[in-house]
C-alpha atoms as a PDB file:
ATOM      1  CA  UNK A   1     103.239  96.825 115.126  1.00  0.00           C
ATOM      2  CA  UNK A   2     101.876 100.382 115.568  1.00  0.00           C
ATOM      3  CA  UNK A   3      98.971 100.713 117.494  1.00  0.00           C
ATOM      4  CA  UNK A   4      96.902  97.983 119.849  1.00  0.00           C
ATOM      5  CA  UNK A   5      93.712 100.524 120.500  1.00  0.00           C
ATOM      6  CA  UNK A   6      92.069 100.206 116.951  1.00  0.00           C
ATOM      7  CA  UNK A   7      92.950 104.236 115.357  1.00  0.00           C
ATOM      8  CA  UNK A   8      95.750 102.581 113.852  1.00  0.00           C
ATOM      9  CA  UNK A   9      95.272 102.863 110.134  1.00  0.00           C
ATOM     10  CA  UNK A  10      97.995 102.476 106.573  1.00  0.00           C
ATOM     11  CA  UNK A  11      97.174 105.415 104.017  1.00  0.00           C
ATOM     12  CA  UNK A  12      98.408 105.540 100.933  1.00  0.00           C
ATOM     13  CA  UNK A  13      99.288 109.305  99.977  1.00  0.00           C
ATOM     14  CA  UNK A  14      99.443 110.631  96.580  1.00  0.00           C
ATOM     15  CA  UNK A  15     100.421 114.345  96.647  1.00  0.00           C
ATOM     16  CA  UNK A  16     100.178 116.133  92.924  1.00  0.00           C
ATOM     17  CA  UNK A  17     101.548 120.088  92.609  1.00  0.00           C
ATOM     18  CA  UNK A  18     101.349 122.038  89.511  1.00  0.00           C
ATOM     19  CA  UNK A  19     103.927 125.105  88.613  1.00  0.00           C
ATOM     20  CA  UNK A  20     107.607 125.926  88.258  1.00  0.00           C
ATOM     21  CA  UNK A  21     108.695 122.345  87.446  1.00  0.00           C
ATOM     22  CA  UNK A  22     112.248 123.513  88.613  1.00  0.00           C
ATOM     23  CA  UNK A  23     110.453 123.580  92.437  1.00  0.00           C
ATOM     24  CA  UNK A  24     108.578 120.570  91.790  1.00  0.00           C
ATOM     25  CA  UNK A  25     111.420 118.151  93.429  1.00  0.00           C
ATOM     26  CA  UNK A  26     112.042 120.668  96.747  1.00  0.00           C
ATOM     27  CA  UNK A  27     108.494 121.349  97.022  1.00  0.00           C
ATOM     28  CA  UNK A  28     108.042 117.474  97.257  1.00  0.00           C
ATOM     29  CA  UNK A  29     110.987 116.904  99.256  1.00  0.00           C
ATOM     30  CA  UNK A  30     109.867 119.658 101.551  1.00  0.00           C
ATOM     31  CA  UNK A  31     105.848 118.007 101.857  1.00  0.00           C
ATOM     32  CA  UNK A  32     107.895 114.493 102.382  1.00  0.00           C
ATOM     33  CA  UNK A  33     109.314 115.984 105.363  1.00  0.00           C
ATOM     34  CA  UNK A  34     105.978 116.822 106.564  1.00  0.00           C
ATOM     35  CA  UNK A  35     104.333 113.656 106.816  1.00  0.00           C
ATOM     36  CA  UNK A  36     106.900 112.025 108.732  1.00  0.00           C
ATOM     37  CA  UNK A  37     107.390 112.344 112.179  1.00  0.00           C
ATOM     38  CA  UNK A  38     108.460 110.237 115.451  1.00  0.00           C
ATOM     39  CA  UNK A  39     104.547 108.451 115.711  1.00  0.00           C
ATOM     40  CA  UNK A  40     104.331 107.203 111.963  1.00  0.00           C
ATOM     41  CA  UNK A  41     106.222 105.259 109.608  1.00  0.00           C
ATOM     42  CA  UNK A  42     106.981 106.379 106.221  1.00  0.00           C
ATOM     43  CA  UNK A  43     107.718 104.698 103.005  1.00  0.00           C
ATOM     44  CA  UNK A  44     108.439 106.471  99.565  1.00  0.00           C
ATOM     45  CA  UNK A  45     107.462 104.760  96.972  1.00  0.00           C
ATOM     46  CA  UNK A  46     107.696 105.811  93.177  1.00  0.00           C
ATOM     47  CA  UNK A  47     104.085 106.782  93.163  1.00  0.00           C
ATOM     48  CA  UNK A  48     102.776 107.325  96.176  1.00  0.00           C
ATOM     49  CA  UNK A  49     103.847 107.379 100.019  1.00  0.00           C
ATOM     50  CA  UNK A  50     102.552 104.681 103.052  1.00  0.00           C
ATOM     51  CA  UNK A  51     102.401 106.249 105.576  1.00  0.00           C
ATOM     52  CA  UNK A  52     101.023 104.272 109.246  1.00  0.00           C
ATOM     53  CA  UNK A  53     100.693 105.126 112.519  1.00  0.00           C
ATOM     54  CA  UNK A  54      97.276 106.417 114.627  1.00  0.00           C
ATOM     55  CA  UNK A  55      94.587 108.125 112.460  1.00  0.00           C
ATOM     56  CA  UNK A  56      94.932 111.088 114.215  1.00  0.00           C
ATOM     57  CA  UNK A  57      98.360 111.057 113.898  1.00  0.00           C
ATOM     58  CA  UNK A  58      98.510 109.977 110.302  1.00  0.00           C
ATOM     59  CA  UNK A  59      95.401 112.693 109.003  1.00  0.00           C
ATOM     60  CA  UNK A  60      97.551 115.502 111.047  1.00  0.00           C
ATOM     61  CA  UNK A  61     100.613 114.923 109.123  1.00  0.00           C
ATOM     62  CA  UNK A  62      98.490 114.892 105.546  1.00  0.00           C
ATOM     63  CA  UNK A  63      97.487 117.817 106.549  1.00  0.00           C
ATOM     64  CA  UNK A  64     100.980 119.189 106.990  1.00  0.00           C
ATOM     65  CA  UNK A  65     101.977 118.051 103.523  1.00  0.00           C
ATOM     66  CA  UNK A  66      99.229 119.342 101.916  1.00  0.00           C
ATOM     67  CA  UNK A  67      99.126 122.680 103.736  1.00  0.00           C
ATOM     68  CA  UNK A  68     103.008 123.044 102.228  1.00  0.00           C
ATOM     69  CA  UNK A  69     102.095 122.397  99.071  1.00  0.00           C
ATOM     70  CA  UNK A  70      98.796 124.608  98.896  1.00  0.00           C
ATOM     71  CA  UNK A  71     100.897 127.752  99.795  1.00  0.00           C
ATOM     72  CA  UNK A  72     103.545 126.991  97.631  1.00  0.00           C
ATOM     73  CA  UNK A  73     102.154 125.573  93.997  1.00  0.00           C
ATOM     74  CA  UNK A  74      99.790 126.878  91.828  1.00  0.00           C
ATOM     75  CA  UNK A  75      97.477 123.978  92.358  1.00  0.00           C
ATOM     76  CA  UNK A  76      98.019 121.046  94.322  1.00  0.00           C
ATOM     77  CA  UNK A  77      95.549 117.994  95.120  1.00  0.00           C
ATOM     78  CA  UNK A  78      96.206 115.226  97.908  1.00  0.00           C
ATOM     79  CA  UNK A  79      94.870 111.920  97.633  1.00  0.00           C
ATOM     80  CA  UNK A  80      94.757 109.453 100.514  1.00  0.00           C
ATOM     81  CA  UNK A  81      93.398 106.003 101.065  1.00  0.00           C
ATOM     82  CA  UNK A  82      92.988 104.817 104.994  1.00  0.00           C
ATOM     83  CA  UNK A  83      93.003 101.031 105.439  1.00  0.00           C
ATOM     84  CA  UNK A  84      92.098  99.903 108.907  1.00  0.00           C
ATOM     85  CA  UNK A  85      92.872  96.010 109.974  1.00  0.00           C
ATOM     86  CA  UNK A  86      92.392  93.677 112.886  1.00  0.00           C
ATOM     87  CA  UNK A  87      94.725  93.090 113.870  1.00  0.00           C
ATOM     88  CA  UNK A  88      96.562  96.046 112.479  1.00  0.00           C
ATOM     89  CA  UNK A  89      99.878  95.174 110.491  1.00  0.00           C
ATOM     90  CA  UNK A  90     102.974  97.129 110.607  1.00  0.00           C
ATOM     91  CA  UNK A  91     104.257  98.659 107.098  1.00  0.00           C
ATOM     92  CA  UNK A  92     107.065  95.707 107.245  1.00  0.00           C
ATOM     93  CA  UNK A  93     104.460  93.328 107.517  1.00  0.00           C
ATOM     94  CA  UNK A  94     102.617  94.280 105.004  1.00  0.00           C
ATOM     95  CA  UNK A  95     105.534  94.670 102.833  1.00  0.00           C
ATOM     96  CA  UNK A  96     106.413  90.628 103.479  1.00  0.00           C
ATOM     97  CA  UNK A  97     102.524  89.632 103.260  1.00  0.00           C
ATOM     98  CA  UNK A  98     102.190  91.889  99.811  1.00  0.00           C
ATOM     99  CA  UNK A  99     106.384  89.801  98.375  1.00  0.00           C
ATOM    100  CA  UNK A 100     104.317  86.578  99.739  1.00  0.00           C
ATOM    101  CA  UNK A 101     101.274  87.338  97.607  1.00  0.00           C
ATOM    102  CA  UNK A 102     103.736  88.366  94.485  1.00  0.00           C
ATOM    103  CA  UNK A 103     105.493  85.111  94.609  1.00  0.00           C
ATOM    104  CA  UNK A 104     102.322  83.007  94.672  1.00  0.00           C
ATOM    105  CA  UNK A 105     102.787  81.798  98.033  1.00  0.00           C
ATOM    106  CA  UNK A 106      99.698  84.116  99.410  1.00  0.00           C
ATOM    107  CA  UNK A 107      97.110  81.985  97.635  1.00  0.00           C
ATOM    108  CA  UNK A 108      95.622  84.496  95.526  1.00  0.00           C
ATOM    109  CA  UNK A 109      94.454  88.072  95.917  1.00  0.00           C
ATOM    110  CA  UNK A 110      91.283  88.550  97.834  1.00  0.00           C
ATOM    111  CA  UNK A 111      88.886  92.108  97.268  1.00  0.00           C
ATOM    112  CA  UNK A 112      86.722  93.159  99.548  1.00  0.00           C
END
């Protein structure tokens, strides 16, 4: 598990660039690189990044990606979603509570 002291939050990060499409994949790659970093986990996923770790930590790193991708595409716009649990939930747990939910042994999905 990440953090005990309550900043520990999962965002989900959706980065979107416009230009030279031929850039598109290094310009990615290179924002990727970014957000990770020895504090946070990362997962890529096929349309949109986890990314855990403090807040502080995890904001600072968006920031990063975006900041890349702002001086480098003719537009780009960053999305993020910050879920904050108690008790906070690494990414791998999440990952087994979200196969459990899949495979109907979660009893149902819950909003709210």
């Amino acid at each position: 598990m990440a953090q005990e002291n309550g900043d520990w939050v999962l965002a989900e990060v959706v980065l979107e660039c416009s230009g030279d499409a031929t850039a598109h994949r290094q310009l990615l790659e290179r924002a990727l690189q970014a957000l990770d970093g020895p504090e946070l986990e990362v997962r890529v996923g096929p349309v949109s990044t986890a990314v855990s770790g403090g807040l502080h930590d995890v904001l600072h790193a968006v920031e990063r990606a975006h900041g890349i991708a702002a001086q480098q595409a003719e537009r780009a716009v960053t999305t993020v979603r910050l879920e904050s649990r108690t008790p906070p939930l690494s990414l791998a747990e999440r990952e087994q509570e979200a196969a459990e939910l899949q495979h109907g042994r979660g009893g149902g999905v819950v909003e709210g």
